[in-house]
PDB file of N, CA and C in Angstrom:
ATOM      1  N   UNK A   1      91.168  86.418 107.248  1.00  0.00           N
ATOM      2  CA  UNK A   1      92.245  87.375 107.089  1.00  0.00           C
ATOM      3  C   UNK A   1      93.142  86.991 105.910  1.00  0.00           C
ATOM      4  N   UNK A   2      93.353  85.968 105.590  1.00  0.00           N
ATOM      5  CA  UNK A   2      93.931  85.316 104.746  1.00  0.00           C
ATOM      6  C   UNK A   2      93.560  85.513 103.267  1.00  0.00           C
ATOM      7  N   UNK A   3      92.051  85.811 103.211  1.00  0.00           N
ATOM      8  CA  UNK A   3      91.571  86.406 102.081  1.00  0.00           C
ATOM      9  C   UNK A   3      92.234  87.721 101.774  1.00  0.00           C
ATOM     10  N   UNK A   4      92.154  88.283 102.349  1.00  0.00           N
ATOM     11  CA  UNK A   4      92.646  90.075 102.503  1.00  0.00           C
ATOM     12  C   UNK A   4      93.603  90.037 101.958  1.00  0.00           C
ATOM     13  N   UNK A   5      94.717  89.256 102.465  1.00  0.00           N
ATOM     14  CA  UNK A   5      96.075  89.319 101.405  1.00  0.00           C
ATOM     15  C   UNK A   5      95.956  89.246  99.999  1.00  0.00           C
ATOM     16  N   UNK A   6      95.101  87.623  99.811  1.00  0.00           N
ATOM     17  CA  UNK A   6      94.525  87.832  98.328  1.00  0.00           C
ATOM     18  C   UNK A   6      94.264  88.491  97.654  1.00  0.00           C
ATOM     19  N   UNK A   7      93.525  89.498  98.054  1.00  0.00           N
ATOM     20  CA  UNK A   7      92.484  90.618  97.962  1.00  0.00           C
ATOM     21  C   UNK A   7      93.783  91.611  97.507  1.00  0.00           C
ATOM     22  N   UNK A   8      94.735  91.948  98.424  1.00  0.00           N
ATOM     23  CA  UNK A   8      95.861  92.933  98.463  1.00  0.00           C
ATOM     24  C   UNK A   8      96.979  92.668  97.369  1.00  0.00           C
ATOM     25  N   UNK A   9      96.803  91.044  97.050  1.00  0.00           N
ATOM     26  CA  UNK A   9      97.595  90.451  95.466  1.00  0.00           C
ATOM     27  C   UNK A   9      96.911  90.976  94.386  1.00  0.00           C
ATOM     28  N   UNK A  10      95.901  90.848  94.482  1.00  0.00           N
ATOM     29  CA  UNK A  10      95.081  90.883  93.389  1.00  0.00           C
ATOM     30  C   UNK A  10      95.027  92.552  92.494  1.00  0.00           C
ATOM     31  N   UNK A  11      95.159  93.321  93.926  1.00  0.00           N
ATOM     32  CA  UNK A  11      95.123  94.793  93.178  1.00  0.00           C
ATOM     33  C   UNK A  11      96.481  95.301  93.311  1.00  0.00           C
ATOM     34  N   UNK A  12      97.510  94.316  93.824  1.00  0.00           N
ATOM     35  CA  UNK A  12      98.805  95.337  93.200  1.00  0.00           C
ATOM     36  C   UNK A  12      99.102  94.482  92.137  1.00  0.00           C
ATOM     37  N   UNK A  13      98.879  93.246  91.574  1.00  0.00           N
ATOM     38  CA  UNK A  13      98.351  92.937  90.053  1.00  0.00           C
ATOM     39  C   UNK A  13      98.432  93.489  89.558  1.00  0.00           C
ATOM     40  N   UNK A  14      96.945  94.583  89.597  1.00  0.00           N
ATOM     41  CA  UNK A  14      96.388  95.042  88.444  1.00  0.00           C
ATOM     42  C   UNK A  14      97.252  96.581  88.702  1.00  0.00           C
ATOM     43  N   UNK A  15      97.811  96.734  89.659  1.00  0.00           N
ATOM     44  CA  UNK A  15      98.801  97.832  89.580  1.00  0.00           C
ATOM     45  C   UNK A  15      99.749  97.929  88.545  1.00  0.00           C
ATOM     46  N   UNK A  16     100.075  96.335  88.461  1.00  0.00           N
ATOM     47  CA  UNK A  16     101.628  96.013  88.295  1.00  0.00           C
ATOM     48  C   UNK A  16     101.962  96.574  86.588  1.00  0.00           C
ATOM     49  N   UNK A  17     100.087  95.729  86.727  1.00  0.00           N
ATOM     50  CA  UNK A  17     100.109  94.896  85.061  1.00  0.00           C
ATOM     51  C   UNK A  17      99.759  97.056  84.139  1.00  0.00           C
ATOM     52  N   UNK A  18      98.999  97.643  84.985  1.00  0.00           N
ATOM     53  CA  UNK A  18      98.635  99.565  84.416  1.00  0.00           C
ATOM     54  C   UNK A  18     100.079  99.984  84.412  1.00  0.00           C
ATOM     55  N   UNK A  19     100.897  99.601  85.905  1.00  0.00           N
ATOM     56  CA  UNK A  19     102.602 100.371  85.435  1.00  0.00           C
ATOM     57  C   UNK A  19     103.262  99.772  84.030  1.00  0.00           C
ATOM     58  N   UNK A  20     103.277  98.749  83.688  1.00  0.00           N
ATOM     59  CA  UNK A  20     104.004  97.796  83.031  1.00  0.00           C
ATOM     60  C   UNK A  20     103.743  98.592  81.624  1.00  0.00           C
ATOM     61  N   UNK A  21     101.861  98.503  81.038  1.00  0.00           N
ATOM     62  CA  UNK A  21     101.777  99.017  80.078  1.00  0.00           C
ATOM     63  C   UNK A  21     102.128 100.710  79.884  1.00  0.00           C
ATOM     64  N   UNK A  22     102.238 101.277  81.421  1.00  0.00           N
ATOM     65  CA  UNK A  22     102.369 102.624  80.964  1.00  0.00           C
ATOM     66  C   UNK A  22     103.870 103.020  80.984  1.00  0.00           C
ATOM     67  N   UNK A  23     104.582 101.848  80.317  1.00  0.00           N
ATOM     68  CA  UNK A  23     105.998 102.107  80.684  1.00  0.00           C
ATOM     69  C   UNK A  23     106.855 101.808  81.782  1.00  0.00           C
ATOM     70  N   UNK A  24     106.397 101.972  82.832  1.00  0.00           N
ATOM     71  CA  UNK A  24     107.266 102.424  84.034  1.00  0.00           C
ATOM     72  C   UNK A  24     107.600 101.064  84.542  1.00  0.00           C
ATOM     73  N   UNK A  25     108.501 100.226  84.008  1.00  0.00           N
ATOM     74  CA  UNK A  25     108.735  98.891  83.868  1.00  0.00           C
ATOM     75  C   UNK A  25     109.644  98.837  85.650  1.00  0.00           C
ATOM     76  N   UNK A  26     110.245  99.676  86.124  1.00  0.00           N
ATOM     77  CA  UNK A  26     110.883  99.218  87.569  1.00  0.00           C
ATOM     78  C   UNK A  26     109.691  99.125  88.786  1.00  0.00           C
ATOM     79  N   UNK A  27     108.785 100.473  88.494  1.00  0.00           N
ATOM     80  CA  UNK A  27     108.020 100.088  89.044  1.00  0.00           C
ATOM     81  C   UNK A  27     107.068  99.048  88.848  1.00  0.00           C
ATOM     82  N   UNK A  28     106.617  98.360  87.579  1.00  0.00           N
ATOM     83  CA  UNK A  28     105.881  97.511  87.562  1.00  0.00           C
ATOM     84  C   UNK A  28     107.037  96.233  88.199  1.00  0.00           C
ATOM     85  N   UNK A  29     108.066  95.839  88.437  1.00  0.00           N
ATOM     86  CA  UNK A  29     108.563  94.782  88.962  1.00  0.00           C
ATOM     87  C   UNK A  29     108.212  94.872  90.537  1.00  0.00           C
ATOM     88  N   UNK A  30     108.140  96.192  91.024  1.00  0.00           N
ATOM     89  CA  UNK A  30     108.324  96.361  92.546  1.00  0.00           C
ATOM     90  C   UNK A  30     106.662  96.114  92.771  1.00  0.00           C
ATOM     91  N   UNK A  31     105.512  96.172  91.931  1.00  0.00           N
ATOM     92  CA  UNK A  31     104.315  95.607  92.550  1.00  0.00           C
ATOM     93  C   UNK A  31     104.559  94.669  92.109  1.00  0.00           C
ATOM     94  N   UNK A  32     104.676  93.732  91.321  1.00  0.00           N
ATOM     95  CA  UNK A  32     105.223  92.036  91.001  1.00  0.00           C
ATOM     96  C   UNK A  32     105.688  91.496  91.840  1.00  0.00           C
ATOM     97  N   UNK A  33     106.659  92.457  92.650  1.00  0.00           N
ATOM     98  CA  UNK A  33     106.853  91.486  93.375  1.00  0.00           C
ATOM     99  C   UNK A  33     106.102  91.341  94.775  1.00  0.00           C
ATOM    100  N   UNK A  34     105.170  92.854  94.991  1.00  0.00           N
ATOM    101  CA  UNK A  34     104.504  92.986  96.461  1.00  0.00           C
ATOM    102  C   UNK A  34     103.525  91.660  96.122  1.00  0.00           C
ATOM    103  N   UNK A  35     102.956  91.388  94.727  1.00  0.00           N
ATOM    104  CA  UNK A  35     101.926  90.793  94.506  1.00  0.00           C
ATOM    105  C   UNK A  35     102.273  89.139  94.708  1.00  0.00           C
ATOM    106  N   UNK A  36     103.427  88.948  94.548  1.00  0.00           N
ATOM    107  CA  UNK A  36     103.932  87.568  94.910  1.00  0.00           C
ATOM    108  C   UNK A  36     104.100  87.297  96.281  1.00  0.00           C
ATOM    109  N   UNK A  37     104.476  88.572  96.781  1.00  0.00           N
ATOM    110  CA  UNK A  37     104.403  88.573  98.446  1.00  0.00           C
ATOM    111  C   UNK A  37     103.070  88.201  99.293  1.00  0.00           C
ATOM    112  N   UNK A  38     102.293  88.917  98.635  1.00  0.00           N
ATOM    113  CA  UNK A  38     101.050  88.927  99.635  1.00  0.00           C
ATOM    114  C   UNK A  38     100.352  87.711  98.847  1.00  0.00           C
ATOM    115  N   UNK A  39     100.331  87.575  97.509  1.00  0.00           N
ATOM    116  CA  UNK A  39     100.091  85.730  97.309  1.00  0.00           C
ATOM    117  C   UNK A  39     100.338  84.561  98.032  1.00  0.00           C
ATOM    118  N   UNK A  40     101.481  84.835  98.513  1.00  0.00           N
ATOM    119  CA  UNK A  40     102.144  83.710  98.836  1.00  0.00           C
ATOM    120  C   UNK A  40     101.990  83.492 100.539  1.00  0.00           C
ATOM    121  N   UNK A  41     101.896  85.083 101.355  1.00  0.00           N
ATOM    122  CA  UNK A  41     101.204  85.266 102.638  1.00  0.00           C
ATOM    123  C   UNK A  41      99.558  84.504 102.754  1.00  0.00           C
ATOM    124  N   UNK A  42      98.827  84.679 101.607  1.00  0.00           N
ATOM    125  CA  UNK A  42      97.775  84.393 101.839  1.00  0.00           C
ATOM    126  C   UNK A  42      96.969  83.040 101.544  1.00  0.00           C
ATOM    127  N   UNK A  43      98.042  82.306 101.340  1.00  0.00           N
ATOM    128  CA  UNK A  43      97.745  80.862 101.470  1.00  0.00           C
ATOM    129  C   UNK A  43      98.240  80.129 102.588  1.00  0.00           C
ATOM    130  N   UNK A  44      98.970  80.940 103.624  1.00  0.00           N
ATOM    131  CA  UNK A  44     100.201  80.363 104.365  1.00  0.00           C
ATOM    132  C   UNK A  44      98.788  79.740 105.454  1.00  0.00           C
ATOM    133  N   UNK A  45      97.738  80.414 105.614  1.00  0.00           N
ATOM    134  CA  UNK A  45      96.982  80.057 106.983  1.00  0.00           C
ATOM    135  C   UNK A  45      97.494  80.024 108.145  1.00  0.00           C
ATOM    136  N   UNK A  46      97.792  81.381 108.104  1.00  0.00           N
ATOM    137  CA  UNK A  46      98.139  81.832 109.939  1.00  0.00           C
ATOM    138  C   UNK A  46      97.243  82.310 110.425  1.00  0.00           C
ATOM    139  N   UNK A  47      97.543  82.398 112.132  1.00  0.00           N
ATOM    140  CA  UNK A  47      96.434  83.292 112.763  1.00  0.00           C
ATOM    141  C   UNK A  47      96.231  84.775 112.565  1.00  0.00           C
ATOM    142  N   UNK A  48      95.305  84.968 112.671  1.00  0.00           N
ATOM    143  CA  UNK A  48      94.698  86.539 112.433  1.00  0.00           C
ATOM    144  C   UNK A  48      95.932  87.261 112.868  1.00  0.00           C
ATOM    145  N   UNK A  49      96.417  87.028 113.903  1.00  0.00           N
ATOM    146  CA  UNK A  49      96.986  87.984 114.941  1.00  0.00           C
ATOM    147  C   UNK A  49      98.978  88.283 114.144  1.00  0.00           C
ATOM    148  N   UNK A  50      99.191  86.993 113.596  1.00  0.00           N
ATOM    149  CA  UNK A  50     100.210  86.841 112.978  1.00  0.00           C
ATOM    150  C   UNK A  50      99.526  88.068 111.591  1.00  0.00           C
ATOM    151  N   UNK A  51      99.179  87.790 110.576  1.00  0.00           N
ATOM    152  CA  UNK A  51      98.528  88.458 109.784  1.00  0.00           C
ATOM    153  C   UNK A  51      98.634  90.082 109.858  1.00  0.00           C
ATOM    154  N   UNK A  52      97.973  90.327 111.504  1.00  0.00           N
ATOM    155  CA  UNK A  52      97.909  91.636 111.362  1.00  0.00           C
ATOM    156  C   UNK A  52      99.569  92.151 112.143  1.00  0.00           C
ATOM    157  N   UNK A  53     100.649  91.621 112.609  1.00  0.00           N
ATOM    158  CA  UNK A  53     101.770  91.737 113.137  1.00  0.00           C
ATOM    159  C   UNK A  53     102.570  92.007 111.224  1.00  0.00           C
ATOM    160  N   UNK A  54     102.417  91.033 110.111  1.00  0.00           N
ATOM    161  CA  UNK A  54     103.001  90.979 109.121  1.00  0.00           C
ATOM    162  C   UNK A  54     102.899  92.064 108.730  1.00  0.00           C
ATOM    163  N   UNK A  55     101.770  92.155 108.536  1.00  0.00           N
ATOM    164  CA  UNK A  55     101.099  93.700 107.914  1.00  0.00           C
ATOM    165  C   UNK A  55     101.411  94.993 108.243  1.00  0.00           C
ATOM    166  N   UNK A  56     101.599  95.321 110.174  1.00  0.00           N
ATOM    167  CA  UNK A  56     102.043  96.309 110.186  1.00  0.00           C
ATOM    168  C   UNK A  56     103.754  96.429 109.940  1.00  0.00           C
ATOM    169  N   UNK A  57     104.525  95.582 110.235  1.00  0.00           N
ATOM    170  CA  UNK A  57     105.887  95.361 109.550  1.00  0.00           C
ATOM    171  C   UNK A  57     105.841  95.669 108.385  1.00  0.00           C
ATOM    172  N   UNK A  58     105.044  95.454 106.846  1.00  0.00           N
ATOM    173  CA  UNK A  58     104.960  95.843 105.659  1.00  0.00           C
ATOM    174  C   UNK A  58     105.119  97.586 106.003  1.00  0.00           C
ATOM    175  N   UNK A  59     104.010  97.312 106.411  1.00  0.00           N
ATOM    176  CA  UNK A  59     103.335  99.380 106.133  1.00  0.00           C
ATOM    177  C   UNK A  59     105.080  99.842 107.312  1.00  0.00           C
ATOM    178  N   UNK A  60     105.275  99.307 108.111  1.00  0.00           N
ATOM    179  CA  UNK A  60     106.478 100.201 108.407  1.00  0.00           C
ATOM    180  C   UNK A  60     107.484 100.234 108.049  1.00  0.00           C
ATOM    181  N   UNK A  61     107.998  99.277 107.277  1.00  0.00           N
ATOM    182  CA  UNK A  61     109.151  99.346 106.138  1.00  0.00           C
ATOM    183  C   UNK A  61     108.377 100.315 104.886  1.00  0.00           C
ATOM    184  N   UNK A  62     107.414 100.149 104.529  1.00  0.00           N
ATOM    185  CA  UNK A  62     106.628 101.074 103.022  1.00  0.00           C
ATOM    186  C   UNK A  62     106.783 102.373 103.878  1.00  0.00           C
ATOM    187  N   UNK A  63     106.608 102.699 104.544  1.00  0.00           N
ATOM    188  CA  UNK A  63     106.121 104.767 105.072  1.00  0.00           C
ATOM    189  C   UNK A  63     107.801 104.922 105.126  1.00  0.00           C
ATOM    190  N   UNK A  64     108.959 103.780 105.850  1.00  0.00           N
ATOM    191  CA  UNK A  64     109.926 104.843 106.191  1.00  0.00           C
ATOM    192  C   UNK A  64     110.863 104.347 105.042  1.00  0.00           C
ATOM    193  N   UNK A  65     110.631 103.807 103.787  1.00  0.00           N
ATOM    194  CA  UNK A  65     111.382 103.828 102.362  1.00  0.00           C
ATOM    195  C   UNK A  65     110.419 104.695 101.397  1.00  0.00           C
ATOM    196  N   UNK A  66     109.232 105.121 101.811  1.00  0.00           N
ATOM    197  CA  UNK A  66     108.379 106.141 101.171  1.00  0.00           C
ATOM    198  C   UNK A  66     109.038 107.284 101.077  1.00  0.00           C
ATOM    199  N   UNK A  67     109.009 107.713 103.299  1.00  0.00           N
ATOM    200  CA  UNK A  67     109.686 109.206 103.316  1.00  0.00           C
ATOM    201  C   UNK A  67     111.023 109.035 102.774  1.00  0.00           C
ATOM    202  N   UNK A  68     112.003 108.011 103.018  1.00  0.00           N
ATOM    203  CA  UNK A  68     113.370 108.374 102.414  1.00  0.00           C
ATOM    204  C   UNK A  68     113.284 108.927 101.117  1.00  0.00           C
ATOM    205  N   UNK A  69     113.056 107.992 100.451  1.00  0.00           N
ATOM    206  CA  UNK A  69     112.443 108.212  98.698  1.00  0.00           C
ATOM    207  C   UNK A  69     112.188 109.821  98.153  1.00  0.00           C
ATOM    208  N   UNK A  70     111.037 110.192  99.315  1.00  0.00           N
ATOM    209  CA  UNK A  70     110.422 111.513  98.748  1.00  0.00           C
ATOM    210  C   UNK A  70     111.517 112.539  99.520  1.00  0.00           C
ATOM    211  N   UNK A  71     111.991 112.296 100.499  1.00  0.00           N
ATOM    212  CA  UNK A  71     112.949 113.662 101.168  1.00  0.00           C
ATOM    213  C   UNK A  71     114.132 113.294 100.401  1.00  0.00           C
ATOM    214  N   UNK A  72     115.116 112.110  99.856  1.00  0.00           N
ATOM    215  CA  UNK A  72     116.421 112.505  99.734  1.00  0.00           C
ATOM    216  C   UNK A  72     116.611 111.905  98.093  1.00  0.00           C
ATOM    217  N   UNK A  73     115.430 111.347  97.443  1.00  0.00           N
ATOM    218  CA  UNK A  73     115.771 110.657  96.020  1.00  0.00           C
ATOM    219  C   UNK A  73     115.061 111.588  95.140  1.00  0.00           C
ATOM    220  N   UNK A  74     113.478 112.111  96.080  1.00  0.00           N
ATOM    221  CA  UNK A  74     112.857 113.134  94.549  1.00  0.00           C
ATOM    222  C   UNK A  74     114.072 114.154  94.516  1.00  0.00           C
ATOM    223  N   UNK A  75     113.801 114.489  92.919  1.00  0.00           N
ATOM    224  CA  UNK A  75     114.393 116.272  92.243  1.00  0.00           C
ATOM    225  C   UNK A  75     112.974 117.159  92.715  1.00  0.00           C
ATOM    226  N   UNK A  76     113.152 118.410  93.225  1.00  0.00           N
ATOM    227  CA  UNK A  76     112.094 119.121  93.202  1.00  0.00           C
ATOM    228  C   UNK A  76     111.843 119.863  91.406  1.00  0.00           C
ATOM    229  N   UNK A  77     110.723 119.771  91.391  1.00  0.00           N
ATOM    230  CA  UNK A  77     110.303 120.585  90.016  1.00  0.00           C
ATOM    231  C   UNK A  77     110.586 119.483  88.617  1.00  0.00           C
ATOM    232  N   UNK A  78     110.756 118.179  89.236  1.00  0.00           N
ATOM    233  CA  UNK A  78     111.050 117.462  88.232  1.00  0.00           C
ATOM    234  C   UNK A  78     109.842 116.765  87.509  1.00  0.00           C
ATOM    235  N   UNK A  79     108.466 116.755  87.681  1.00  0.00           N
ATOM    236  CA  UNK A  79     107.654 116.384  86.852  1.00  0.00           C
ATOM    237  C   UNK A  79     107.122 117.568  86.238  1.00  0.00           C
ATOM    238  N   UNK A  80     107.638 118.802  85.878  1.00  0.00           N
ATOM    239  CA  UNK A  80     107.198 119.861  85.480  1.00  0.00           C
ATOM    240  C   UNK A  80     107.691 119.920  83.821  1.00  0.00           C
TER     241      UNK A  80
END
């Protein structure tokens, strides 16, 4: 399980490193830093069970700063 995190560093990396060159420099800090997160999870060698408890804590802080984000921060019609 411990790999997986790796695995989960590795491609918000290469997230970080596509936002970075395409400009969008805040977002490239905010995968920089998921990518230091789940680096640093995935050397820790916990049990599976810890692992998958971390994980769903991630994804439920990510969905309910997602919906905030998209219901009260997007402009509608603003990538037009």
């Amino acid at each position: 399980m411990d790999r997986m995190f790796r695995v989960l560093a590795f491609w918000t990396g290469i997230f970080a490193v596509m936002f970075y060159l395409g400009h969008m420099h805040t977002t490239s800090l905010l995968f920089f830093g998921q990518t230091i997160f789940f680096l640093f999870l995935g050397f820790l060698k916990l049990t599976e069970r810890m692992y998958i408890y971390i994980f769903g804590a991630y994804l439920t802080i990510f969905f309910a700063a997602f919906t905030y984000w998209t219901t009260f921060m997007m402009v509608p019609g603003m990538g037009e």
